[in-house]
C-alpha atoms as a PDB file:
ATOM      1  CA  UNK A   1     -65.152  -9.872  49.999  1.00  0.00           C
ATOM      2  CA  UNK A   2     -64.082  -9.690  53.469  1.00  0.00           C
ATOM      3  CA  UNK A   3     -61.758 -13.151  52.543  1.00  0.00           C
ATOM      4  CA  UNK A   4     -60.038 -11.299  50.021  1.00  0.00           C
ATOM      5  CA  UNK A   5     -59.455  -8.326  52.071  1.00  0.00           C
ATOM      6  CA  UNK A   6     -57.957 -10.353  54.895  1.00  0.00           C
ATOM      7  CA  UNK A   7     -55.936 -11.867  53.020  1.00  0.00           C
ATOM      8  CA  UNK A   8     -54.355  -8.711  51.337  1.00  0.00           C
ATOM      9  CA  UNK A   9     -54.118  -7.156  54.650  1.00  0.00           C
ATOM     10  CA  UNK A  10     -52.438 -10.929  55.988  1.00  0.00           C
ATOM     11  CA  UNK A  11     -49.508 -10.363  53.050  1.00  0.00           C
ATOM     12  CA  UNK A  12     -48.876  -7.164  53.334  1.00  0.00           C
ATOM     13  CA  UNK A  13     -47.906  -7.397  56.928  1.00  0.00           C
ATOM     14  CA  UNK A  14     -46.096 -10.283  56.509  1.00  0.00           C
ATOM     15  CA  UNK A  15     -43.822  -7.710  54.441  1.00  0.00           C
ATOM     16  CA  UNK A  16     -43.936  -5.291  56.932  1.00  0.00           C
ATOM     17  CA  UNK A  17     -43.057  -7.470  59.849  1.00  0.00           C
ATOM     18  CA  UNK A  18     -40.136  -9.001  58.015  1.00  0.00           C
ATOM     19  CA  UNK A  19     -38.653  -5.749  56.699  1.00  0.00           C
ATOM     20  CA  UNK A  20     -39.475  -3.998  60.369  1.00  0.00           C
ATOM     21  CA  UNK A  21     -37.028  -6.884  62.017  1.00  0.00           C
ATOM     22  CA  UNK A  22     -34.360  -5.865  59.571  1.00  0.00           C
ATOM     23  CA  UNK A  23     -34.632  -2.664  59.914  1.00  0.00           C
ATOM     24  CA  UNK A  24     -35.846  -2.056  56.575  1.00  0.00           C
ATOM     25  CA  UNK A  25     -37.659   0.841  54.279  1.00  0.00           C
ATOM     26  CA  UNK A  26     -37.261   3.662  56.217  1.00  0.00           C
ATOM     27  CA  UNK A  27     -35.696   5.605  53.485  1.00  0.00           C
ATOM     28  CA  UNK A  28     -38.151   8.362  52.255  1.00  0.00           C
ATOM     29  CA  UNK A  29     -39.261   8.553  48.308  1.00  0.00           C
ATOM     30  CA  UNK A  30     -41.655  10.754  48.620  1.00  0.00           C
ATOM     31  CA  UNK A  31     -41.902  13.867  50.821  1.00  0.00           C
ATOM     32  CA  UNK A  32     -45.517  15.629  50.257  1.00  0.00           C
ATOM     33  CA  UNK A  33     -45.548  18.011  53.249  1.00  0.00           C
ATOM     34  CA  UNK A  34     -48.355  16.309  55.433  1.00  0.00           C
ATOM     35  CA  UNK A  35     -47.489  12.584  54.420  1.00  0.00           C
ATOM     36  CA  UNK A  36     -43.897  10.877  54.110  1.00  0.00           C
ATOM     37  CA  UNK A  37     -43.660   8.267  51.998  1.00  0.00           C
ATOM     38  CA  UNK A  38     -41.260   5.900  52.374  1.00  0.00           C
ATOM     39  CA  UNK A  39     -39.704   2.320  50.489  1.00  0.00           C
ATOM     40  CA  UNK A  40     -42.144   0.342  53.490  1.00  0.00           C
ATOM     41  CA  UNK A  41     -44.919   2.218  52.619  1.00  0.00           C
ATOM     42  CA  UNK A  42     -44.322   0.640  49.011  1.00  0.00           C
ATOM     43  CA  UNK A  43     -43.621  -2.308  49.960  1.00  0.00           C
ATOM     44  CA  UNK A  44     -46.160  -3.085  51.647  1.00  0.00           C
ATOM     45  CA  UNK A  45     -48.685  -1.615  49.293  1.00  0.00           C
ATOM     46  CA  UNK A  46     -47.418  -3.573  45.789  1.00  0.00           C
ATOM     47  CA  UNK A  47     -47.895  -6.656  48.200  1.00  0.00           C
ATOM     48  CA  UNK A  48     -51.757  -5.780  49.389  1.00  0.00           C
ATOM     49  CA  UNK A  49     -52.395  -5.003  45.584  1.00  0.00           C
ATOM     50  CA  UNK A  50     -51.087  -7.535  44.034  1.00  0.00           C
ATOM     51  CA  UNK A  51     -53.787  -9.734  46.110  1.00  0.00           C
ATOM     52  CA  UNK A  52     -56.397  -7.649  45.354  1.00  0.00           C
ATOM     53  CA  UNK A  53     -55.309  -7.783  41.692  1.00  0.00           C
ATOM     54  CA  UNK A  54     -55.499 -11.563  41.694  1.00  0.00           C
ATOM     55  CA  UNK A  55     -58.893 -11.716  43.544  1.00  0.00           C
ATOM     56  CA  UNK A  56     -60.869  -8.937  41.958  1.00  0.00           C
ATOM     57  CA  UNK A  57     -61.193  -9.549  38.326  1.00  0.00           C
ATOM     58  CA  UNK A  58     -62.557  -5.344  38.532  1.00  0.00           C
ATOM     59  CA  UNK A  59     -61.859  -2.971  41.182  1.00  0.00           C
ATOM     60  CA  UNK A  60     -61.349   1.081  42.213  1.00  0.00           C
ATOM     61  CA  UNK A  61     -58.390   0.732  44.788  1.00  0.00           C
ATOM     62  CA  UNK A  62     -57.464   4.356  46.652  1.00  0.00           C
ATOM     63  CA  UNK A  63     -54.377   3.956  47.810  1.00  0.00           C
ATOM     64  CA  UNK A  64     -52.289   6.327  50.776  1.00  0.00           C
ATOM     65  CA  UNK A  65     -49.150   6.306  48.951  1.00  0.00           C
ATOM     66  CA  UNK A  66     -50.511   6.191  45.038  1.00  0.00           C
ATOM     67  CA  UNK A  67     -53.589   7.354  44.996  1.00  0.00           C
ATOM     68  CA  UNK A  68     -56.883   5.628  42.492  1.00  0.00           C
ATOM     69  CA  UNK A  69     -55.143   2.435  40.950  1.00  0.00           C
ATOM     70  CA  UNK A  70     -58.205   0.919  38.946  1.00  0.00           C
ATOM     71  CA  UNK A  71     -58.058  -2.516  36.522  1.00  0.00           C
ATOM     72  CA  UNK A  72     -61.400  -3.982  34.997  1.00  0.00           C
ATOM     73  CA  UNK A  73     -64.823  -2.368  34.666  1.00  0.00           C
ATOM     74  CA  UNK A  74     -66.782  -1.451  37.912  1.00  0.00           C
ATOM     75  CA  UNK A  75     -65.804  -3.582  40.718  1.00  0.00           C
ATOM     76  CA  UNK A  76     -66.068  -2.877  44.435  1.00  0.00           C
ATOM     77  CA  UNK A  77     -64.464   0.612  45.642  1.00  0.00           C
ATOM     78  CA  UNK A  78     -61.158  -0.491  48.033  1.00  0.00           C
ATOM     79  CA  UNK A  79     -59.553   1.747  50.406  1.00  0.00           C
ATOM     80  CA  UNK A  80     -55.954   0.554  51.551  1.00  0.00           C
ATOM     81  CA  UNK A  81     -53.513   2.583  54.045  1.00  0.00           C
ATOM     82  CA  UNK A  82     -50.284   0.160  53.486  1.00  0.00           C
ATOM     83  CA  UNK A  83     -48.358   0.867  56.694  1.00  0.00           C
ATOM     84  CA  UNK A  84     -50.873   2.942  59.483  1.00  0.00           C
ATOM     85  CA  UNK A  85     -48.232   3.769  61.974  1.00  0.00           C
ATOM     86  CA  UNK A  86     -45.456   4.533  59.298  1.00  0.00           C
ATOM     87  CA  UNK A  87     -44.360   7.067  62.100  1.00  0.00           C
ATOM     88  CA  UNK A  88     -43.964   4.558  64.933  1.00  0.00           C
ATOM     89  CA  UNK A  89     -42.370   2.026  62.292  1.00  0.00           C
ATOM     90  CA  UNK A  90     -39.437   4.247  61.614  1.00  0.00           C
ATOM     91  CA  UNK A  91     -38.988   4.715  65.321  1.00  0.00           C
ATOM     92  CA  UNK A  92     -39.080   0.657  65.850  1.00  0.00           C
ATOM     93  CA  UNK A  93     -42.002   0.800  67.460  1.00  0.00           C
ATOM     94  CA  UNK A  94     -43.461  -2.570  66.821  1.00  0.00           C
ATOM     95  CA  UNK A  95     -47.433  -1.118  66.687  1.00  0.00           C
ATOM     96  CA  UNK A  96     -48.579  -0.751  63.679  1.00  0.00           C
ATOM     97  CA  UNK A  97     -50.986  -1.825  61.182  1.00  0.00           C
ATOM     98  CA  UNK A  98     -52.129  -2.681  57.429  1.00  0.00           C
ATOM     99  CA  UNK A  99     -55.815  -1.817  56.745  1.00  0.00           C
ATOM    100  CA  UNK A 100     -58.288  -1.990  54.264  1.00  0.00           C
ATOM    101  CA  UNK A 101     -62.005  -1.561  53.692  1.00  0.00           C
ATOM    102  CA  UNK A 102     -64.243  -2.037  50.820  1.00  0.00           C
ATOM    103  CA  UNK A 103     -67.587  -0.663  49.460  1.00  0.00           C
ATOM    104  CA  UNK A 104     -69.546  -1.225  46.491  1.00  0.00           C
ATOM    105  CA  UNK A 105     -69.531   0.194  43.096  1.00  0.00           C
ATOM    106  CA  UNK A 106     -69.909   3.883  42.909  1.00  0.00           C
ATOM    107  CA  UNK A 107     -69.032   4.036  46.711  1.00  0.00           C
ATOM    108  CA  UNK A 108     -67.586   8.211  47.269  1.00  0.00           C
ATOM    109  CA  UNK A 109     -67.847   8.526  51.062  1.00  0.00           C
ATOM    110  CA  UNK A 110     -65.927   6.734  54.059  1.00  0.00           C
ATOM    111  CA  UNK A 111     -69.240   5.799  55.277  1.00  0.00           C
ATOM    112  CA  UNK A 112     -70.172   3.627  51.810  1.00  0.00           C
ATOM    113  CA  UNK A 113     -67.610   1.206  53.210  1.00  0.00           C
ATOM    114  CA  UNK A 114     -69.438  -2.559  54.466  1.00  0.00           C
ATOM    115  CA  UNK A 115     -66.292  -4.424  55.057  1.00  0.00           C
ATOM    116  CA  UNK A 116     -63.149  -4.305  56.610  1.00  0.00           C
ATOM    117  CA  UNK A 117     -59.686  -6.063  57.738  1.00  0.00           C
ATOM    118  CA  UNK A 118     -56.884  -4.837  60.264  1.00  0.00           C
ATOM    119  CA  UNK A 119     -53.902  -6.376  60.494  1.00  0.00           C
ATOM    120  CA  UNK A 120     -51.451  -6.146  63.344  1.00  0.00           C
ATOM    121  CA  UNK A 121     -48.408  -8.309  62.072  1.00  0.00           C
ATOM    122  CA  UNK A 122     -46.004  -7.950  64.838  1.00  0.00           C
ATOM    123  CA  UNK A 123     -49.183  -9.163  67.465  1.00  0.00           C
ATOM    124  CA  UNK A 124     -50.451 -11.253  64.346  1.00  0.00           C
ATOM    125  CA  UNK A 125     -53.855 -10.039  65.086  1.00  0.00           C
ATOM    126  CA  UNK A 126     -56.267  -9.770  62.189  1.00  0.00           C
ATOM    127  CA  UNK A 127     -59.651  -8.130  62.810  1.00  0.00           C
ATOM    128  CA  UNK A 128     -62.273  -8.801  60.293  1.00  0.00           C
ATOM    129  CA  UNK A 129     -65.917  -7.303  59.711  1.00  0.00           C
ATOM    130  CA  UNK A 130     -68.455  -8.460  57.721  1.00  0.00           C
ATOM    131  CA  UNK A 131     -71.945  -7.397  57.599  1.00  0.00           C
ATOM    132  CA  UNK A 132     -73.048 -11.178  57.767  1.00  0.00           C
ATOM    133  CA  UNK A 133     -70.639 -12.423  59.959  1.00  0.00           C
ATOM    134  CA  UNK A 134     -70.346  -9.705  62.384  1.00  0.00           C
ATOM    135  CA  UNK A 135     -66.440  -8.641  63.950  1.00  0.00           C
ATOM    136  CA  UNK A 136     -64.116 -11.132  64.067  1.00  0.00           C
ATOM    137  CA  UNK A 137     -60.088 -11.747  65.638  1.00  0.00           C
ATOM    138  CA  UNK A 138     -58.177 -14.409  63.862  1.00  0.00           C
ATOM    139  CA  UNK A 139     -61.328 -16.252  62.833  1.00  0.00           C
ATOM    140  CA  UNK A 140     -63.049 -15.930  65.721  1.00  0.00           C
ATOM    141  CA  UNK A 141     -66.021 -14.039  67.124  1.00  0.00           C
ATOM    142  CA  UNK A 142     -65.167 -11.257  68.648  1.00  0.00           C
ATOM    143  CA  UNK A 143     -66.378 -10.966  72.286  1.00  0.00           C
ATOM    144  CA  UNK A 144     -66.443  -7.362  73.933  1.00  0.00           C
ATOM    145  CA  UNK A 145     -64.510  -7.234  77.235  1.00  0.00           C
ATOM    146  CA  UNK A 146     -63.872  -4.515  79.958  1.00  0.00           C
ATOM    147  CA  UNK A 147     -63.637  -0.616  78.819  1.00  0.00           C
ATOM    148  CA  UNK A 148     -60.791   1.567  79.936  1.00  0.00           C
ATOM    149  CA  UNK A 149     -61.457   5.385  80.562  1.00  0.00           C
ATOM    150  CA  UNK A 150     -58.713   6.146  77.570  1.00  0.00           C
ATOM    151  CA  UNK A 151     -59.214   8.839  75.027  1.00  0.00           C
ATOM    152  CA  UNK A 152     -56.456   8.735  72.073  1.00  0.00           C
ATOM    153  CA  UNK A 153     -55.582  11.968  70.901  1.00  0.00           C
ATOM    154  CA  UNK A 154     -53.413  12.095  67.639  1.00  0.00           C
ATOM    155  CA  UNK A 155     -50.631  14.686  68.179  1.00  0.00           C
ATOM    156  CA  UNK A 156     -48.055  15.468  65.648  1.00  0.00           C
ATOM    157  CA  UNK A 157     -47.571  18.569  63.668  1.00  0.00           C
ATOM    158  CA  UNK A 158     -50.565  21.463  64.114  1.00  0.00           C
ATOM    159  CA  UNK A 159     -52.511  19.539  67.218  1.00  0.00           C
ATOM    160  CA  UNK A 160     -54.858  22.123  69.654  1.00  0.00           C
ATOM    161  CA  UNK A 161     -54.316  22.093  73.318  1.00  0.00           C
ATOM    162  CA  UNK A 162     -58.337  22.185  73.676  1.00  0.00           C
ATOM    163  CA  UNK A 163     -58.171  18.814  71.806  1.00  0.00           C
ATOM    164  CA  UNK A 164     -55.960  17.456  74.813  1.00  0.00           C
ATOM    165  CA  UNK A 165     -57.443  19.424  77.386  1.00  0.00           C
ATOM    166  CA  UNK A 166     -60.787  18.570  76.623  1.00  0.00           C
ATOM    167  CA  UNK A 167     -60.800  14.736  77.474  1.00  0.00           C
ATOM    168  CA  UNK A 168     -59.142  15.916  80.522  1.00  0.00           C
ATOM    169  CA  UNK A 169     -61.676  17.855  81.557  1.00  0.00           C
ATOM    170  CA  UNK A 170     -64.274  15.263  81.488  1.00  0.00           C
ATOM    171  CA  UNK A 171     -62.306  12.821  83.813  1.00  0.00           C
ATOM    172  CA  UNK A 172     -60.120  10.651  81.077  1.00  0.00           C
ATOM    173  CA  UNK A 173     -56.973   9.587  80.697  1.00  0.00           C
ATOM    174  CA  UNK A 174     -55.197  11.014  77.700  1.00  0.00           C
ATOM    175  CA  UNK A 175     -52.742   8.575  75.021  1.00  0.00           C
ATOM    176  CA  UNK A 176     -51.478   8.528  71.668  1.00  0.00           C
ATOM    177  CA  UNK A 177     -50.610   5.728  69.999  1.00  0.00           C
ATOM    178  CA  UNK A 178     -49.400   7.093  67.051  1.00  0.00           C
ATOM    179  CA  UNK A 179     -51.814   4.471  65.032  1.00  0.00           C
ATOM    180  CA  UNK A 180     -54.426   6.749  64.308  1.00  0.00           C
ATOM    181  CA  UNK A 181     -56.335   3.718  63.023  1.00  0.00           C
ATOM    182  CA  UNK A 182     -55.455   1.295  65.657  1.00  0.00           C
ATOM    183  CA  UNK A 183     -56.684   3.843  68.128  1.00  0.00           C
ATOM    184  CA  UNK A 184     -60.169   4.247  66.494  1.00  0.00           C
ATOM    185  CA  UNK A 185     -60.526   0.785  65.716  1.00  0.00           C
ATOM    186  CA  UNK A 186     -59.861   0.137  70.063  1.00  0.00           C
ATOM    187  CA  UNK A 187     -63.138   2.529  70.471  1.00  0.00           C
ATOM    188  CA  UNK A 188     -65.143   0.733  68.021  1.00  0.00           C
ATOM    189  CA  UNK A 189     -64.439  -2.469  69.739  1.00  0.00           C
ATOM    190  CA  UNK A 190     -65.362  -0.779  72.806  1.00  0.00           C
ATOM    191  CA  UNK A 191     -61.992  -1.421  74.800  1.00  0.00           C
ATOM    192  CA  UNK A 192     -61.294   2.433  74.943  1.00  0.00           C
ATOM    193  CA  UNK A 193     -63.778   5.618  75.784  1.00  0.00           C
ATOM    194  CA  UNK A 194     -62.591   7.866  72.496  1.00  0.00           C
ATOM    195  CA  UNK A 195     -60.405   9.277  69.614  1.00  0.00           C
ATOM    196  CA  UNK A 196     -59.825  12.565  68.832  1.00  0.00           C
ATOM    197  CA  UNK A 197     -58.223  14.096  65.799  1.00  0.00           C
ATOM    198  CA  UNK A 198     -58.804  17.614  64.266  1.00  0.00           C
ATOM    199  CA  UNK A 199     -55.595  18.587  62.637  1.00  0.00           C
ATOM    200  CA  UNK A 200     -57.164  17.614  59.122  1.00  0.00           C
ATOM    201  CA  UNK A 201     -54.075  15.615  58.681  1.00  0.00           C
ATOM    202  CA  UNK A 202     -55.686  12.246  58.421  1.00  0.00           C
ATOM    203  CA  UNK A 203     -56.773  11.059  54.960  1.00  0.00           C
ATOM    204  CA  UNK A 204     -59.876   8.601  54.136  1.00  0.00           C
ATOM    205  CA  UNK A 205     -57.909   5.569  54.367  1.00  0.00           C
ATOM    206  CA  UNK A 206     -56.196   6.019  58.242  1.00  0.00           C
ATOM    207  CA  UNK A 207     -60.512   6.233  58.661  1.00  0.00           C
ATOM    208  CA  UNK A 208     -62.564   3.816  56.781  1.00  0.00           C
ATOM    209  CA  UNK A 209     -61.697   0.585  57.838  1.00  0.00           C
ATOM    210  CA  UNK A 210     -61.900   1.162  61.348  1.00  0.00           C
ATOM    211  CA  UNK A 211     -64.712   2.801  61.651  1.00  0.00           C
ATOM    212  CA  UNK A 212     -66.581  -0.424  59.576  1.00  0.00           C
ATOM    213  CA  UNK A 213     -66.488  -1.985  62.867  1.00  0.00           C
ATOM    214  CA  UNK A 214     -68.324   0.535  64.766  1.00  0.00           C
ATOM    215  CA  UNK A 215     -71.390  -0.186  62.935  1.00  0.00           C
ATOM    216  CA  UNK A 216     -71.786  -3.659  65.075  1.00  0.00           C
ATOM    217  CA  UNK A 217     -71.273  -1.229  68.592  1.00  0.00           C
ATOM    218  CA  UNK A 218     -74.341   0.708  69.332  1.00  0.00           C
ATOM    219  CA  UNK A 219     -72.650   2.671  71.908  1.00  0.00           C
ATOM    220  CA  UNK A 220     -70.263   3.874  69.305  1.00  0.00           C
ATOM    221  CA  UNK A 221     -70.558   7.093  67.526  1.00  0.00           C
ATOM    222  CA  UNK A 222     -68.142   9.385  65.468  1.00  0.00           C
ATOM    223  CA  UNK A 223     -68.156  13.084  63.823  1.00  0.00           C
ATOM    224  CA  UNK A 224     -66.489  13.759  60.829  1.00  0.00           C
ATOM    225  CA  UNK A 225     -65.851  16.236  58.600  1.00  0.00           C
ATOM    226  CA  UNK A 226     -64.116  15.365  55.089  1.00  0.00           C
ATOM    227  CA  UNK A 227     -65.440  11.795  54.108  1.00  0.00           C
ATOM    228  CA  UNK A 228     -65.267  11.952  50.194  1.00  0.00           C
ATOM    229  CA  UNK A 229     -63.005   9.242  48.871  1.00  0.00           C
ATOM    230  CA  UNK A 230     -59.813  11.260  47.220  1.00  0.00           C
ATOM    231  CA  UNK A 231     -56.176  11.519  46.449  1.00  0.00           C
ATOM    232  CA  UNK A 232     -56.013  14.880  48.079  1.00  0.00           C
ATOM    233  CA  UNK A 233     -58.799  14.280  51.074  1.00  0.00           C
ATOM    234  CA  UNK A 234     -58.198  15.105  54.457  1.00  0.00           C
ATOM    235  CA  UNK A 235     -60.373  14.300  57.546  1.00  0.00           C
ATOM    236  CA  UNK A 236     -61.024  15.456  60.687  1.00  0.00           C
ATOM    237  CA  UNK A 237     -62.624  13.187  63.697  1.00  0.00           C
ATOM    238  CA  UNK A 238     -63.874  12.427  67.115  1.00  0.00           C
ATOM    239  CA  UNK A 239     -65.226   9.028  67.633  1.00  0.00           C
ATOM    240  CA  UNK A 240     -66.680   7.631  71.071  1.00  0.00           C
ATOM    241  CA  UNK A 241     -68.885   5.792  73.055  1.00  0.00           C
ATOM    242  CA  UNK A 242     -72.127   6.679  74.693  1.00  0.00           C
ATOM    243  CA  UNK A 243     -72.096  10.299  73.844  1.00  0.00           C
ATOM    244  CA  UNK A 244     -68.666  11.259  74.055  1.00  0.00           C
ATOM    245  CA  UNK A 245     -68.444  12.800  70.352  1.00  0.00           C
ATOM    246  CA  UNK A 246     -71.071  15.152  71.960  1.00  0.00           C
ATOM    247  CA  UNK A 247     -69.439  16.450  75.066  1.00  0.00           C
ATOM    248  CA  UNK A 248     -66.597  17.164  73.302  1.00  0.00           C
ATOM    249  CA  UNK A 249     -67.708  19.026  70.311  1.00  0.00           C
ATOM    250  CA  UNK A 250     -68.706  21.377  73.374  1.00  0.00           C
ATOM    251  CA  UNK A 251     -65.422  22.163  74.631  1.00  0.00           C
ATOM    252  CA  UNK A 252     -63.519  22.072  71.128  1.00  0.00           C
ATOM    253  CA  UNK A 253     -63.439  24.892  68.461  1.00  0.00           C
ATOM    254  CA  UNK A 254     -64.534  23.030  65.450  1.00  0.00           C
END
C-alpha cells in the first residue's frame, strides 16, 4: 500500500512543481467559502487518482477538492489533499505539499488511517510510513535529529489571539507555515515542539496523513475534535510533544 501511495503522491507533485515554475493554475473554479479551489488543485488531484485508479483494482478515495470518488467493491479507504499549501502556491511560495493516507475497508475516522506519503516536490522530499517499515525520507530510514522550540499556529480567516498567545506564554517561538500539514507532519517527526489549529477550518485530509507518522514518536500526542471521514468535515487540532497538547488546552477556550 504505502508503494502505491508514494507513488501517487510522487506524480502528483511532479504536476505541481512543473505548473508552480510556470506560474500555472491559480485561476479559481470553485469558491466554497472556507476552501478555494483552483485549476492546480485539479490538476494535481486527476494526476494522484489516476495512480490510485491503476493500482487499486477497488477503493473509497475522499478527495479535498471532489469529495468520495469510489470504483470497485470494498477496497482500502484513501484520503488525498492534492495541493496542501494551495495558499502559499498562489503566492509562489515554493512550500507546499501533496499528501495522502490510507486505511482499511470500512475505515470512518482520521485515526483508522495505517499508512501514509508526503510529498514535497519543489525539496523533492517524500516521507513515507508504513506500519512494517517504520518512517521513511526518499527510501531511507528516517533518523530523528535536534528539536527546535517552534509551535506552528495556522492563521488565516477566524484565528484566536489565545491560540497565539498561548505558545507564547509557555516560552516558544511562534510560526506559520501556511502548510497546515507540513507543519504537523515537522512535530510528528519530532523536529518542532507543536501545532495548533482551532478555527475548524481544516478538513480530514490537511490531517490524516500526517498525523500517521506520529504513531512511530512516543513523545507525540494530538487532540482533535472532528475526525469522521466527510465531504463536509471540519477539524480542529493541537498536536505536540511531551505534553504540550495538555498545557495548552489550559490556556485555550476550546
Amino acid at each position: 500500500m504505502i508503494d502505491v501511495l508514494a507513488r501517487a503522491v510522487r506524480e502528483g507533485g511532479r504536476v505541481a512543481r512543473e505548473m508552480f515554475l510556470r506560474n500555472e493554475g491559480l485561476e479559481a473554479i470553485l469558491d466554497r467559502g472556507v476552501d478555494v479551489t483552483r485549476r492546480a488543485d485539479l490538476a494535481v488531484q486527476e494526476a494522484v487518482l489516476e495512480v490510485l485508479r491503476s493500482e487499486l483494482p477497488s477503493a473509497s478515495v475522499l478527495t479535498e477538492e471532489s469529495g468520495w470518488v469510489r470504483w470497485g467493491s470494498g477496497g482500502p479507504v484513501v484520503v488525498v489533499d492534492p495541493l496542501d499549501g494551495s495558499g502559499n502556491y498562489v503566492l509562489g511560495i515554493p512550500h507546499f505539499a501533496v499528501m495522502a493516507a490510507a486505511g482499511g475497508p470500512g475505515s470512518v475516522e482520521v485515526g483508522d488511517m495505517t499508512h501514509a506519503a508526503v510529498y514535497l516536490p519543489m525539496l523533492d522530499l517524500l516521507f513515507a510510513a508504513d506500519p512494517a517499515r517504520g518512517v521513511e525520507v526518499n527510501g531511507s530510514r528516517w533518523r530523528r535529529v535536534g528539536r527546535e522550540d517552534v509551535v506552528f499556529v495556522e492563521l488565516g480567516r477566524s484565528f484566536t489571539l489565545e491560540a497565539v498567545d498561548a505558545p507564547r506564554r509557555l516560552g516558544y517561538k511562534v510560526r506559520s507555515s501556511g502548510c497546515a500539514g507540513c507543519s504537523i507532519l515537522a512535530v510528528a517527526l519530532g523536529r518542532a515542539v507543536g501545532f495548533i489549529d482551532v478555527r475548524g477550518r481544516l478538513g480530514p485530509w490537511d490531517v490524516a496523513a500526517p498525523l500517521v507518522f506520529g504513531r512511530s514518536n512516543p513523545s507525540f500526542s494530538y487532540w482533535l475534535a472532528g475526525g469522521a471521514l466527510g465531504e463536509r468535515g471540519r477539524v480542529k487540532i493541537i498536536a505536540g510533544l511531551d505534553g504540550f497538547v495538555e498545557r495548552v488546552r489550559q490556556l485555550i477556550p476550546l
